[in-house]
Protein backbone atom coordinates (compact mmCIF):
# COMPACT_ATOMS: atom_id res chain seq x y z
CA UNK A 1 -7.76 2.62 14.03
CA UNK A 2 -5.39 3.23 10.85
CA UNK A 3 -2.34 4.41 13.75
CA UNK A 4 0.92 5.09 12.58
CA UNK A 5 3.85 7.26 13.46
CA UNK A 6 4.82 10.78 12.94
CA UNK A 7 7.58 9.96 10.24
CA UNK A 8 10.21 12.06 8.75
CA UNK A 9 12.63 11.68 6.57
CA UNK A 10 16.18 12.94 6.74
CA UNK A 11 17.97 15.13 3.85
CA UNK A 12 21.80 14.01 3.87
CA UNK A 13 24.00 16.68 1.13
CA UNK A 14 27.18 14.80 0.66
CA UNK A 15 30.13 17.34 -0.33
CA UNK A 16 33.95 17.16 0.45
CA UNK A 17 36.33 19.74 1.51
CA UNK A 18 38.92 20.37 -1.81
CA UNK A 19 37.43 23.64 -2.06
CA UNK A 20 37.53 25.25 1.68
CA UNK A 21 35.75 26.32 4.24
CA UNK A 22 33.29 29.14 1.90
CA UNK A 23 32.42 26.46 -0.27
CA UNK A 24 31.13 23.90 2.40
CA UNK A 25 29.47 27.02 3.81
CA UNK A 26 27.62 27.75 0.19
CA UNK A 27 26.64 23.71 0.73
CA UNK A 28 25.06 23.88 3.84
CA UNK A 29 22.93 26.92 2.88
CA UNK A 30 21.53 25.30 -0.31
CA UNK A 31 20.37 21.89 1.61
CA UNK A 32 19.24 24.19 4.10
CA UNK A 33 16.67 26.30 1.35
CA UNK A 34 16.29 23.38 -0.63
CA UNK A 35 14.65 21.14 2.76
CA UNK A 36 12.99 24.35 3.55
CA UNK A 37 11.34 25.01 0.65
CA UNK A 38 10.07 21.44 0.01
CA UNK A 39 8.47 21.40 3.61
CA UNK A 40 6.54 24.66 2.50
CA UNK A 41 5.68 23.39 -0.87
CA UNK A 42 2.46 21.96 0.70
CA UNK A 43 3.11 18.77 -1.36
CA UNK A 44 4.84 15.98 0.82
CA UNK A 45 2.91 14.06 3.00
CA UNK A 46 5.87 13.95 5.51
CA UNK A 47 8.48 16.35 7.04
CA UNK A 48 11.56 16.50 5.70
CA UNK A 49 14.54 16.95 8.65
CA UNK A 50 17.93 18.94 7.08
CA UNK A 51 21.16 17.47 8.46
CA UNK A 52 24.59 18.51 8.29
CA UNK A 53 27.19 18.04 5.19
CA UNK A 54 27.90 14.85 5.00
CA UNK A 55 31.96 14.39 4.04
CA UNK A 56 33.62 11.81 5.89
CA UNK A 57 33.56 8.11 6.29
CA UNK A 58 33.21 8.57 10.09
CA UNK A 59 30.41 11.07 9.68
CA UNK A 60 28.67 9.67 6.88
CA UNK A 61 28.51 5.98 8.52
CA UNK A 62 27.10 7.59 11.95
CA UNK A 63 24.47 9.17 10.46
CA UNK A 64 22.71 6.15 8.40
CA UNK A 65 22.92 4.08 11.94
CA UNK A 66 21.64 7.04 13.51
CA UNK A 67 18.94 6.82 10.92
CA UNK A 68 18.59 2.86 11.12
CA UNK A 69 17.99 3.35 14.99
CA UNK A 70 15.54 6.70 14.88
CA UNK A 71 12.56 5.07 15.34
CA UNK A 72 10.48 7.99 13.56
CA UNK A 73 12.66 7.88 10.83
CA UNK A 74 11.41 6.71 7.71
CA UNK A 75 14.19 7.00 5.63
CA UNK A 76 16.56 9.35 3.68
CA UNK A 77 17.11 11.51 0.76
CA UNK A 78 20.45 12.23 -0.06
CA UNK A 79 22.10 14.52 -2.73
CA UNK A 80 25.63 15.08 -3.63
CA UNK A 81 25.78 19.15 -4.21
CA UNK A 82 29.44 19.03 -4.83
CA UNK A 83 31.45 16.31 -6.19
CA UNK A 84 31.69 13.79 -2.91
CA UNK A 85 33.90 11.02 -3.35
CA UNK A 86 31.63 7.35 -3.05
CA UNK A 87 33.85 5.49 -1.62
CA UNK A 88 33.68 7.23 1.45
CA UNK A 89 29.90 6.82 1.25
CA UNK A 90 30.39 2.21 1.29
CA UNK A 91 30.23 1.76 5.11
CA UNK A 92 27.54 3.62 5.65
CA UNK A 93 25.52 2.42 2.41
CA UNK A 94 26.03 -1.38 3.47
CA UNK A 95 24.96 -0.83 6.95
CA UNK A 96 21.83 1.48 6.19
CA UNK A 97 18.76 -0.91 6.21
CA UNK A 98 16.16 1.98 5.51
CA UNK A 99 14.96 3.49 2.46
CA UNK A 100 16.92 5.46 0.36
CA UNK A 101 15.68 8.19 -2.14
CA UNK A 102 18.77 9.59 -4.46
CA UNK A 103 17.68 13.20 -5.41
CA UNK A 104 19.60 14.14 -8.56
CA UNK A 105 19.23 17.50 -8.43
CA UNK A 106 21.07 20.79 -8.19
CA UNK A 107 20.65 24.25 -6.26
CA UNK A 108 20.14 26.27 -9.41
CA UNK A 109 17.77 25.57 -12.10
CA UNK A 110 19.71 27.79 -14.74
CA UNK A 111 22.73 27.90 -15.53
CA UNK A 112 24.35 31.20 -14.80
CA UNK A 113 25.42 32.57 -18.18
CA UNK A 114 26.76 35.95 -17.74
CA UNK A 115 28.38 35.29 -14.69
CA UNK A 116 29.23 31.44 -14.91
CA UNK A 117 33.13 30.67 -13.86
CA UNK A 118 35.08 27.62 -12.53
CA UNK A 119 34.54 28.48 -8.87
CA UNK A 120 31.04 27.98 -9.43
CA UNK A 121 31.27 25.12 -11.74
CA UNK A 122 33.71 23.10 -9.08
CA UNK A 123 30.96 24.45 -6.43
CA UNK A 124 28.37 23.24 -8.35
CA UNK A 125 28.62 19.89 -9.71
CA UNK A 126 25.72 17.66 -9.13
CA UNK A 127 25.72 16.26 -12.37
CA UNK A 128 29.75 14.82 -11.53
CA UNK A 129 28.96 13.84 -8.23
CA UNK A 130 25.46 12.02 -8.20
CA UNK A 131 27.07 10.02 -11.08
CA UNK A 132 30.00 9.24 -8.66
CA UNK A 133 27.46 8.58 -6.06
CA UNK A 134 24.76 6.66 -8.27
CA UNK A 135 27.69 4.27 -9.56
CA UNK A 136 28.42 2.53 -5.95
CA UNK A 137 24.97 1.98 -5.57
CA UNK A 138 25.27 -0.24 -8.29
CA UNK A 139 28.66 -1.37 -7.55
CA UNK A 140 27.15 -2.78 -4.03
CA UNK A 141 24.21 -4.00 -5.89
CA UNK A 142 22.01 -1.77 -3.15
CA UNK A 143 18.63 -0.45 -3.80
CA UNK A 144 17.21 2.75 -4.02
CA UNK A 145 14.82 4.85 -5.81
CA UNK A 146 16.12 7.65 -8.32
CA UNK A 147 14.49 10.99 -8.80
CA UNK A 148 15.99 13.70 -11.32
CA UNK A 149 14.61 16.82 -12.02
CA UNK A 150 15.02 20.97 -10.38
CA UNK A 151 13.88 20.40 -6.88
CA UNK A 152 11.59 23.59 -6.79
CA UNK A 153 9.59 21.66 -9.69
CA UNK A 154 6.08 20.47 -8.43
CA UNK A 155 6.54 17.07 -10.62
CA UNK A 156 9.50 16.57 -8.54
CA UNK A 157 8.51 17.44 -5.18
CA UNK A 158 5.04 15.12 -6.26
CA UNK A 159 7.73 12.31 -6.88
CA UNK A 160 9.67 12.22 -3.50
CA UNK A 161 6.00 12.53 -2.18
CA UNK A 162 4.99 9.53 -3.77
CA UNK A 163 8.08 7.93 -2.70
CA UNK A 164 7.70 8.70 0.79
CA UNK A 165 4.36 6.88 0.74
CA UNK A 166 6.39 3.99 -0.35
CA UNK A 167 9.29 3.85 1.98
CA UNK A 168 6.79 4.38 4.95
CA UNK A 169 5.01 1.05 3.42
CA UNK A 170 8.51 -0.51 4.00
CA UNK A 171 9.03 -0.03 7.01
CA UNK A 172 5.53 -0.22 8.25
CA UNK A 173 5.75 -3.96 6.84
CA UNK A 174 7.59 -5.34 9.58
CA UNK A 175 4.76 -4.01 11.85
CA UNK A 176 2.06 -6.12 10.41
CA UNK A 177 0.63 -8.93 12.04
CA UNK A 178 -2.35 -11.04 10.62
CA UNK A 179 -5.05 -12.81 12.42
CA UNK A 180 -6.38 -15.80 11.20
CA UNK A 181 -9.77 -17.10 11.95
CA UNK A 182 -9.78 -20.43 10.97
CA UNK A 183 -7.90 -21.58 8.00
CA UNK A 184 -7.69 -21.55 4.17
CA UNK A 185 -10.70 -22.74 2.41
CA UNK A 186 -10.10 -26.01 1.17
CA UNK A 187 -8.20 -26.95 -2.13
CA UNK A 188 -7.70 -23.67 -2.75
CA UNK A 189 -4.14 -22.97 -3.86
CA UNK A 190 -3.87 -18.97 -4.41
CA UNK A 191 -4.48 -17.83 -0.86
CA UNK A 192 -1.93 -20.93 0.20
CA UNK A 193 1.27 -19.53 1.19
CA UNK A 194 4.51 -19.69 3.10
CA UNK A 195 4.22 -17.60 6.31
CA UNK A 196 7.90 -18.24 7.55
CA UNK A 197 8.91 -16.74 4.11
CA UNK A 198 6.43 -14.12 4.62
CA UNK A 199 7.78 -13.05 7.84
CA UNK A 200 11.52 -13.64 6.51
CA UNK A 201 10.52 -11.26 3.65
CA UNK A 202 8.19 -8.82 4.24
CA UNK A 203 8.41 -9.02 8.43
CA UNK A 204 4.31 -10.69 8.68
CA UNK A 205 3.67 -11.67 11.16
CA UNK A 206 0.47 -14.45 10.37
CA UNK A 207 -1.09 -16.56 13.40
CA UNK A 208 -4.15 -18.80 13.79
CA UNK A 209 -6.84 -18.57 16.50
CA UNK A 210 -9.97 -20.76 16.62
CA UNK A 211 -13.19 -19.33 16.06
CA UNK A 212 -14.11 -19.71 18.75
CA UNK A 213 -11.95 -18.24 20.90
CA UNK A 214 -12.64 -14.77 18.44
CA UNK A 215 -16.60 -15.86 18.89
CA UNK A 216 -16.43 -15.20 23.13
CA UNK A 217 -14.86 -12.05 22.67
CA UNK A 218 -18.07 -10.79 20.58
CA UNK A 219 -20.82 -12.90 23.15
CA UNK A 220 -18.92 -10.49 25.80
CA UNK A 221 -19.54 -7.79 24.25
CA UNK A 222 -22.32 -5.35 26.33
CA UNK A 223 -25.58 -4.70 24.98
CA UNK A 224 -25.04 -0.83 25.46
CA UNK A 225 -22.36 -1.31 23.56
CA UNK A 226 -24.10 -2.92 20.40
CA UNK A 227 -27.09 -0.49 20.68
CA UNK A 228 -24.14 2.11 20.51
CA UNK A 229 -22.24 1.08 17.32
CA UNK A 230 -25.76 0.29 16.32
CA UNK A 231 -27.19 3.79 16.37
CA UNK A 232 -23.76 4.41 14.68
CA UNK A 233 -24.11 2.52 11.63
CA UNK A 234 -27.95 3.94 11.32
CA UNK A 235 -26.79 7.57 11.50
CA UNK A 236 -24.37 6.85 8.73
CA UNK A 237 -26.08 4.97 6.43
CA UNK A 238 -29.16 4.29 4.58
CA UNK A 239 -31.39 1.70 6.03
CA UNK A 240 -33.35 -0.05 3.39
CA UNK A 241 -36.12 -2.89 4.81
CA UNK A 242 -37.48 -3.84 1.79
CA UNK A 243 -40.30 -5.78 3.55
CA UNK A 244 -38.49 -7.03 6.41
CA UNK A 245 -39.57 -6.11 9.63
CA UNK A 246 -37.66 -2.79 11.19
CA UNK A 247 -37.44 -4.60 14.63
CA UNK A 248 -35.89 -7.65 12.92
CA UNK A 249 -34.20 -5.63 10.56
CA UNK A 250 -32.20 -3.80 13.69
CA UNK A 251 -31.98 -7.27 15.23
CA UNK A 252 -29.53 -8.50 12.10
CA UNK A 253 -27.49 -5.16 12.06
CA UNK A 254 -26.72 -5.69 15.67
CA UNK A 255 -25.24 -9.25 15.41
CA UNK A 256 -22.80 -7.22 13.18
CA UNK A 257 -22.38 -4.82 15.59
CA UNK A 258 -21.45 -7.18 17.80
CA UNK A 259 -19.13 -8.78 15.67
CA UNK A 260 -17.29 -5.76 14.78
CA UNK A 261 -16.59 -4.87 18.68
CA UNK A 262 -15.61 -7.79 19.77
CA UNK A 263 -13.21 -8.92 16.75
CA UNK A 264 -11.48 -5.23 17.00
CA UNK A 265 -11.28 -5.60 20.76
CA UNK A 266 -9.38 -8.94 20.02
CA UNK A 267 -7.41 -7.66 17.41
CA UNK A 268 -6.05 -4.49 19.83
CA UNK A 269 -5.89 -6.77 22.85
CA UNK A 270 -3.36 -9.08 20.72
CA UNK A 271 -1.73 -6.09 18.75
CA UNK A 272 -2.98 -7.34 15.12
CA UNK A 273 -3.78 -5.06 11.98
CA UNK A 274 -5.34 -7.12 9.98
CA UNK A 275 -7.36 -10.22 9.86
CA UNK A 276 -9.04 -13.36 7.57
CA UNK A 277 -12.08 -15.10 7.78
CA UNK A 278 -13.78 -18.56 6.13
CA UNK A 279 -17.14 -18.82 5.86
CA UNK A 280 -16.79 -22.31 6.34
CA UNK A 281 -15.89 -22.04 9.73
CA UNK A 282 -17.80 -19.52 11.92
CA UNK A 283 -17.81 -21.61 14.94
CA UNK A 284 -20.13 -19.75 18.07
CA UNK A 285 -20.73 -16.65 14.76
CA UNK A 286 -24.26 -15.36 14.48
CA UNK A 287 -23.45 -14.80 10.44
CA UNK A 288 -20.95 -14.47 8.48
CA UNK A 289 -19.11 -10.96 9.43
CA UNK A 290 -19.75 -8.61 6.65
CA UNK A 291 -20.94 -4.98 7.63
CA UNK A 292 -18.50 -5.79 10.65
CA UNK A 293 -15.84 -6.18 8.47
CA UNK A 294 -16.28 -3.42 6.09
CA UNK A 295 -16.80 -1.44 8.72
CA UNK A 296 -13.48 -2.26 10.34
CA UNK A 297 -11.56 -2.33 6.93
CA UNK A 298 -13.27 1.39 7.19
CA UNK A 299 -11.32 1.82 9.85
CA UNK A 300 -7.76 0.35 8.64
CA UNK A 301 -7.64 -2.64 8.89
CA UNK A 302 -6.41 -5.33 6.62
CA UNK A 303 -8.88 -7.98 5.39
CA UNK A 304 -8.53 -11.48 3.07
CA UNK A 305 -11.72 -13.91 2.36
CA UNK A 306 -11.68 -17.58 2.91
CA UNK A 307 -8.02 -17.62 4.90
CA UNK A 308 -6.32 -15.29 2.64
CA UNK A 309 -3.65 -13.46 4.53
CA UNK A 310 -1.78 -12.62 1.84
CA UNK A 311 -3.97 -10.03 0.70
CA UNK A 312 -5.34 -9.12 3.87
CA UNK A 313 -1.72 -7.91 4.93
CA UNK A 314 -1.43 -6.20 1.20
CA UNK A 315 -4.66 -4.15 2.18
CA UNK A 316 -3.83 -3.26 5.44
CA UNK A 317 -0.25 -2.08 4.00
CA UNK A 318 -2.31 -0.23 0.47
CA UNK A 319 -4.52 1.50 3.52
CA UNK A 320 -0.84 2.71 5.63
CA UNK A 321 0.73 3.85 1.85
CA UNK A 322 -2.44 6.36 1.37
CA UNK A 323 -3.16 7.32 5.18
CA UNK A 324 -3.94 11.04 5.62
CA UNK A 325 -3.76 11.67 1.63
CA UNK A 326 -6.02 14.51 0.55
CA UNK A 327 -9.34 13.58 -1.55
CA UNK A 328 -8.50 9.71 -1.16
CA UNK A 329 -10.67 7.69 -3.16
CA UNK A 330 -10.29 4.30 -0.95
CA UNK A 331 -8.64 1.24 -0.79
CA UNK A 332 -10.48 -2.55 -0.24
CA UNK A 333 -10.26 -6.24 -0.83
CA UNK A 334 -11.72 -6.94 -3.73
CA UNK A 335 -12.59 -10.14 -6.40
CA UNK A 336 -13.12 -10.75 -9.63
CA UNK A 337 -16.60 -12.27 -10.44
CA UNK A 338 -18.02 -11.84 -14.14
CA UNK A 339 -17.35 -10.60 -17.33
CA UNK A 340 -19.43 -8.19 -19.50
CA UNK A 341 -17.85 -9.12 -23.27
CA UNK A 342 -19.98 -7.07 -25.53
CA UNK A 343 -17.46 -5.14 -27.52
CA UNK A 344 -16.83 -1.75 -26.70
CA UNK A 345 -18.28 -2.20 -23.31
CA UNK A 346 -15.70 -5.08 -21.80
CA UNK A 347 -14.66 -5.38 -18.23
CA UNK A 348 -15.06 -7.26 -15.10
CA UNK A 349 -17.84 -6.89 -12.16
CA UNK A 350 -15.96 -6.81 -9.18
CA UNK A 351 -17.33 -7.38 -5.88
CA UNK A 352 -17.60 -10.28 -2.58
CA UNK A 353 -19.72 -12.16 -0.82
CA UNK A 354 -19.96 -8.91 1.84
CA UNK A 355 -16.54 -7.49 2.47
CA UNK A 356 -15.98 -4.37 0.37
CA UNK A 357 -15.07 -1.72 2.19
CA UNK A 358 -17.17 1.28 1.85
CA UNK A 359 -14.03 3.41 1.17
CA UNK A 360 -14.41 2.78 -2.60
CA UNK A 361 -17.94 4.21 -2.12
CA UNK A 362 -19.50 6.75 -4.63
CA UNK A 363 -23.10 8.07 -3.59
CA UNK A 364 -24.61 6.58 -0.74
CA UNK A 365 -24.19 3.54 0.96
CA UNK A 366 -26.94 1.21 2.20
CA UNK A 367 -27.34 -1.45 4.79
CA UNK A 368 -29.33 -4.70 3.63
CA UNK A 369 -30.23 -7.99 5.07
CA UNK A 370 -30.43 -10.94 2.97
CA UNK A 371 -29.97 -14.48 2.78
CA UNK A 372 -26.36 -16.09 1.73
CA UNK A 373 -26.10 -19.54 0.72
CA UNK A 374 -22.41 -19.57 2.42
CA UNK A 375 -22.01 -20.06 5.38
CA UNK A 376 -24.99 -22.07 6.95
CA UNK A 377 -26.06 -18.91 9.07
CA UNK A 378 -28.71 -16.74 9.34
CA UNK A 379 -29.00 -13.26 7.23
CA UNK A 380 -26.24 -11.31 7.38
CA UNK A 381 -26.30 -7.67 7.11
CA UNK A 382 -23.90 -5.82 4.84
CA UNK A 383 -23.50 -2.29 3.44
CA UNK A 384 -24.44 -2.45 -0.65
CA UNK A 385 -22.63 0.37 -2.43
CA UNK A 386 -20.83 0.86 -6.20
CA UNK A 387 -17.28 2.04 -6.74
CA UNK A 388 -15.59 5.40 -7.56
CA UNK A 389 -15.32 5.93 -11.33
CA UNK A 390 -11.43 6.45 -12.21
CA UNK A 391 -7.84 5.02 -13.11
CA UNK A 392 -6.66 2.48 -10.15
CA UNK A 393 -4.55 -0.06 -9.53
CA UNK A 394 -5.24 -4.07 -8.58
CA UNK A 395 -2.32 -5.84 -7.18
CA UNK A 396 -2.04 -10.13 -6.16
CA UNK A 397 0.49 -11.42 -4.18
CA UNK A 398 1.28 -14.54 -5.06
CA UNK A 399 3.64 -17.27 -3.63
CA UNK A 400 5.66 -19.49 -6.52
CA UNK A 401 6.80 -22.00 -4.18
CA UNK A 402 10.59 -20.45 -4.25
CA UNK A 403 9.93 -17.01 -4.23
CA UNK A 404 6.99 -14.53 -3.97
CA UNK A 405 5.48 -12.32 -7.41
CA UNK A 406 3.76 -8.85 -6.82
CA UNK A 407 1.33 -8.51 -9.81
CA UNK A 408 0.16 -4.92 -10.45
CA UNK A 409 -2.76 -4.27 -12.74
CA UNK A 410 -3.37 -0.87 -13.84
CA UNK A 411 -7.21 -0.59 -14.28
CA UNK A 412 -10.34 2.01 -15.33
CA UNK A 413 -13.04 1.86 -13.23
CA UNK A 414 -16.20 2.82 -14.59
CA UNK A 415 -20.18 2.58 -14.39
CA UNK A 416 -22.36 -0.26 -15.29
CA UNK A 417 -24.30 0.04 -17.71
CA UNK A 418 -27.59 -0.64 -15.86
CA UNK A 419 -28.59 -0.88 -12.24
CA UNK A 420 -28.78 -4.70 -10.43
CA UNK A 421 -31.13 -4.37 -8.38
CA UNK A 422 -31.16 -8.15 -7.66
CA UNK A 423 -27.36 -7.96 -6.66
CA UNK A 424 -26.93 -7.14 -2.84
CA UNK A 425 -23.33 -6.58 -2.66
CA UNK A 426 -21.06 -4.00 -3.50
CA UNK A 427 -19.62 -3.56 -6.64
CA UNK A 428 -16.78 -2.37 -8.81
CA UNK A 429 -16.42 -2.51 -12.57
CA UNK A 430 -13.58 -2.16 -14.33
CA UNK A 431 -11.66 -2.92 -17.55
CA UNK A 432 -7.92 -3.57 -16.81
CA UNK A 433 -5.20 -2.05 -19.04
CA UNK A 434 -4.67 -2.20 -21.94
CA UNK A 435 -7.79 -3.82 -22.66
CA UNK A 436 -9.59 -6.57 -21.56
CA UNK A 437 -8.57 -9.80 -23.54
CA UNK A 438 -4.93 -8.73 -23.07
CA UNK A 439 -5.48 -7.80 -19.28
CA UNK A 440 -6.76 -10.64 -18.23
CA UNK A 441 -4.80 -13.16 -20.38
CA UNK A 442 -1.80 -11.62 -18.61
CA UNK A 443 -3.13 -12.00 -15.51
CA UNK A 444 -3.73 -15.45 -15.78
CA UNK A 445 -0.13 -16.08 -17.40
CA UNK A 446 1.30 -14.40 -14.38
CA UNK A 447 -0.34 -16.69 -11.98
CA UNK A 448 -2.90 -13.58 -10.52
CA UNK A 449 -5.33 -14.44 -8.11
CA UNK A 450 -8.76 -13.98 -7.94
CA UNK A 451 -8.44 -12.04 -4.69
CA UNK A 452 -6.92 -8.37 -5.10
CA UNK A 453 -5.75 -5.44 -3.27
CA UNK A 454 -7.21 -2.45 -5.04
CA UNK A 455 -6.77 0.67 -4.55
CA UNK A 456 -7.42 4.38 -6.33
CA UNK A 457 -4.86 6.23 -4.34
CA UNK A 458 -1.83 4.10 -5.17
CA UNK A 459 0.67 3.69 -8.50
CA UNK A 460 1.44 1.44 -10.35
CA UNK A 461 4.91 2.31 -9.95
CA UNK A 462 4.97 3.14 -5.98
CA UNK A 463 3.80 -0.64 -5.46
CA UNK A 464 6.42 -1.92 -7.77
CA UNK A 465 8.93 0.14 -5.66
CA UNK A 466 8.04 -1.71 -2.51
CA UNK A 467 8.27 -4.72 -4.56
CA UNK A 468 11.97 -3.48 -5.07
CA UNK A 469 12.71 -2.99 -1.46
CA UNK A 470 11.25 -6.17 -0.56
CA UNK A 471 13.45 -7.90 -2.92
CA UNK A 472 10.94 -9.31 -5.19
CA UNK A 473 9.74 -9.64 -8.65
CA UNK A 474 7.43 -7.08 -9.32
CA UNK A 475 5.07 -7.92 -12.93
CA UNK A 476 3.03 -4.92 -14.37
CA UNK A 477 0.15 -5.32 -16.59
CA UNK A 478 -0.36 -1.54 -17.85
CA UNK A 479 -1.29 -0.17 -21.40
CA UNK A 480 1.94 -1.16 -22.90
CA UNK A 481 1.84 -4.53 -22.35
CA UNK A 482 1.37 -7.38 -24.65
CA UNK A 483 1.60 -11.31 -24.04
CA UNK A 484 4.71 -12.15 -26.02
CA UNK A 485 6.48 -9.40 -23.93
CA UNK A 486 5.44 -10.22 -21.16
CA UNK A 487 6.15 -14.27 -21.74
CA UNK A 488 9.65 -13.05 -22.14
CA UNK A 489 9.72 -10.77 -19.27
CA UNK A 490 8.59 -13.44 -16.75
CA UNK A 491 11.23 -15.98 -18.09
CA UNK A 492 14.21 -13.39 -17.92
CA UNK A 493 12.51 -12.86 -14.22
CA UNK A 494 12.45 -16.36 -13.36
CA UNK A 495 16.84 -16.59 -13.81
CA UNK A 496 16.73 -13.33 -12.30
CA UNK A 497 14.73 -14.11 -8.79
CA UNK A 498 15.74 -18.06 -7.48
């Protein structure tokens, strides 16, 4: 279901024409090699669409809003080959509403000893005229992400890649729409938010249907159709009984079934990505939706526990970021449950009720039936998995009151020590950077939630870049991080974002 469009992002050389006609024609040929050698570079995620020098006002302020209206168009990259005066570059800056990479760069990666003279050094001057360009960036207080390096370098062409993945999670934000089945659990505060300042900042949209209005949509669902998705979910995973009848056993896996098809017809018949559920509220529900849910944040979609649409919307927007990346390691809701404190083997057992999604998997993945206390419904079935080993990130969302905080923990995933066999959930364990104590003090200092969107396939820094395009404080708990630092850093942050 994960659909989203055929992006591209345009490649804007900004120049001027002191130096003639030969020299514009020298400019043009370099963007041209430069765009062409970057789509062959196997590398970026997205194509990247040359366009002609960019030297006037006129010309300059036509293309953004030619950008701003391309609906395909994810953003641009611009670079100023030859020294391009800014000021011709404010019109079009202030009325560009897209992302914006500045590639600080240049055509050669050497300089040209033997043969170096000033025609080439007044052809050549990217290091004058992205400094010209970079400073009314900063005089209009705009934002945009900076790259420098030779753009023929694979660390380079790995950084605009990243940053696509970012600016395509900007402007997919304003296409995400949450469904809410039922509302927040009760007297909890960190899944509380403001949706009008969700939808005035990020472009959420976050509605409320009754349960039972989701619950017809999965009693009309066909029998065929259940048997179907049924079969499915046995061909793809491991069945284990333990005791329980197979006929019974089936019986349970096909009220998820069920579920799943009729809360993804609902969410495509009312154009909505990604949805919440309370288990204190399942109305006309069978059980609680768990393999349904996996299986449909399998799929793409956004999910949040217990009326969290915060993190729901994060997930589904985590999931867009790292669609179609090669060897993905997967991207889920997730919670923080226990702690293992024995020193030298510290971290925290992640996992939910049901609703991991099986994305994180490593090794096979097993449906189980077994009683829940939540909910007040009968056994739900679930798929019972462990995580990927490996360096990821955990990010919270979190509403202040005044403003919003995007909290990104940089964490290690790694094996329990010993199976839990009594456990029958999935499960993730890791030990956030830089170690525990420090990790999670921070995390509480910040205001983190309990809820998190985690993902192995993300940065650190490409989250807190859509923090930055969002216009919102962005607070990263990484390995250099200690508690007086970051006291300070959330009161500077606090004058900074009102």
């Amino acid at each position: 279901m994960l659909k989203t469009k055929k992006y591209e992002f345009w490649f804007c050389t900004g120049s001027q024409d002191l130096y003639g006609d030969e020299c514009l024609a020298h400019v043009a040929e370099h963007s041209r090699i430069i765009v062409e050698k970057l789509n062959q570079s196997g590398e970026l995620p997205f194509e990247v669409v040359w366009k002609p020098t960019l030297i006037t006002n006129e010309l300059i302020r036509k293309t953004f809003n030619e950008a701003n209206t391309t609906e395909n168009c994810a953003g641009v990259i611009t670079w100023m080959h030859t020294f391009s005066p800014a000021k011709s570059w404010i019109l079009g800056l202030q009325e560009f509403r897209k992302p914006l990479l500045h590639l600080h760069t240049q055509f050669n990666q050497e300089i040209p000893y033997d043969t170096i003279d000033m025609d080439f050094m007044n052809e050549n001057q990217s290091a004058h005229g992205d400094r010209e360009y970079g400073h009314i960036f900063s005089r209009l207080g705009k934002e945009r992400k900076v790259i420098m390096g030779y753009w023929g370098d694979v660390q380079v062409q790995k950084g605009i890649a990243s940053w696509m993945r970012t600016a395509v999670g900007v402007i997919e934000s304003s296409h995400i729409r949450v469904m809410r089945v039922a509302d927040n659990m009760r007297n909890v505060a960190v899944t509380e938010g403001d949706k009008v300042a969700a939808q005035i900042q990020f472009g959420w949209e976050i509605d409320a249907y009754p349960v039972n209005e989701i619950a017809q949509a999965v009693s009309a669902v066909s029998q065929s159709d259940i048997h179907a998705l049924t079969d499915e979910y046995y061909s793809k995973y491991e069945i284990l009984l333990e005791g329980r009848d197979a006929g019974e056993f089936r019986r349970h896996v096909e009220v998820q079934a069920a579920i799943e098809l009729g809360f993804e017809r609902f969410l495509e018949e009312k154009n909505y990505q990604a949805i919440v559920t309370h288990f204190g509220d399942l109305g006309g529900l069978g059980q609680l939706p768990g393999l349904a849910i996996q299986h449909l944040m399998e799929k793409g979609y956004g999910f949040g526990a217990e009326g969290d649409w915060k993190t729901a919307a994060m997930v589904r927007l985590m999931k867009i970021m790292t669609g179609g990346k090669k060897d993905a390691k997967g991207t889920s809701f997730m919670e923080d449950y226990t702690y293992n404190l024995v020193p030298g083997k510290e971290g925290i057992l992640q996992a939910h009720m049901l609703e991991v999604c099986p994305t994180i998997a490593d090794g096979k993945i097993s449906i189980k039936v077994q009683p829940l206390s939540m909910g007040d419904r009968e056994d739900p079935a679930r798929l019972v998995f462990t995580a990927k080993q490996g360096p990821a990130i955990a990010t919270s969302l979190i509403d202040l009151g005044n403003r919003f905080r995007l909290i990104i923990n940089t964490v290690n995933c790694k094996k329990v020590e010993k199976p839990m066999p009594k456990l029958p959930v999935a499960t993730a364990f890791w030990t956030p950077e830089p170690n525990l104590k420090t990790g999670a003090e921070a995390w509480i200092i910040a205001g983190g939630a309990h809820h998190t969107a985690f993902s192995y396939d993300l940065s650190a820094e490409q989250m807190g870049d859509w923090a930055d395009a969002m216009g919102i404080e962005a607070v990263y708990i990484d390995r250099d991080t200690t508690i007086r630092q970051l006291k300070n850093e959330l009161r500077w942050n606090q004058a900074v974002y009102r």
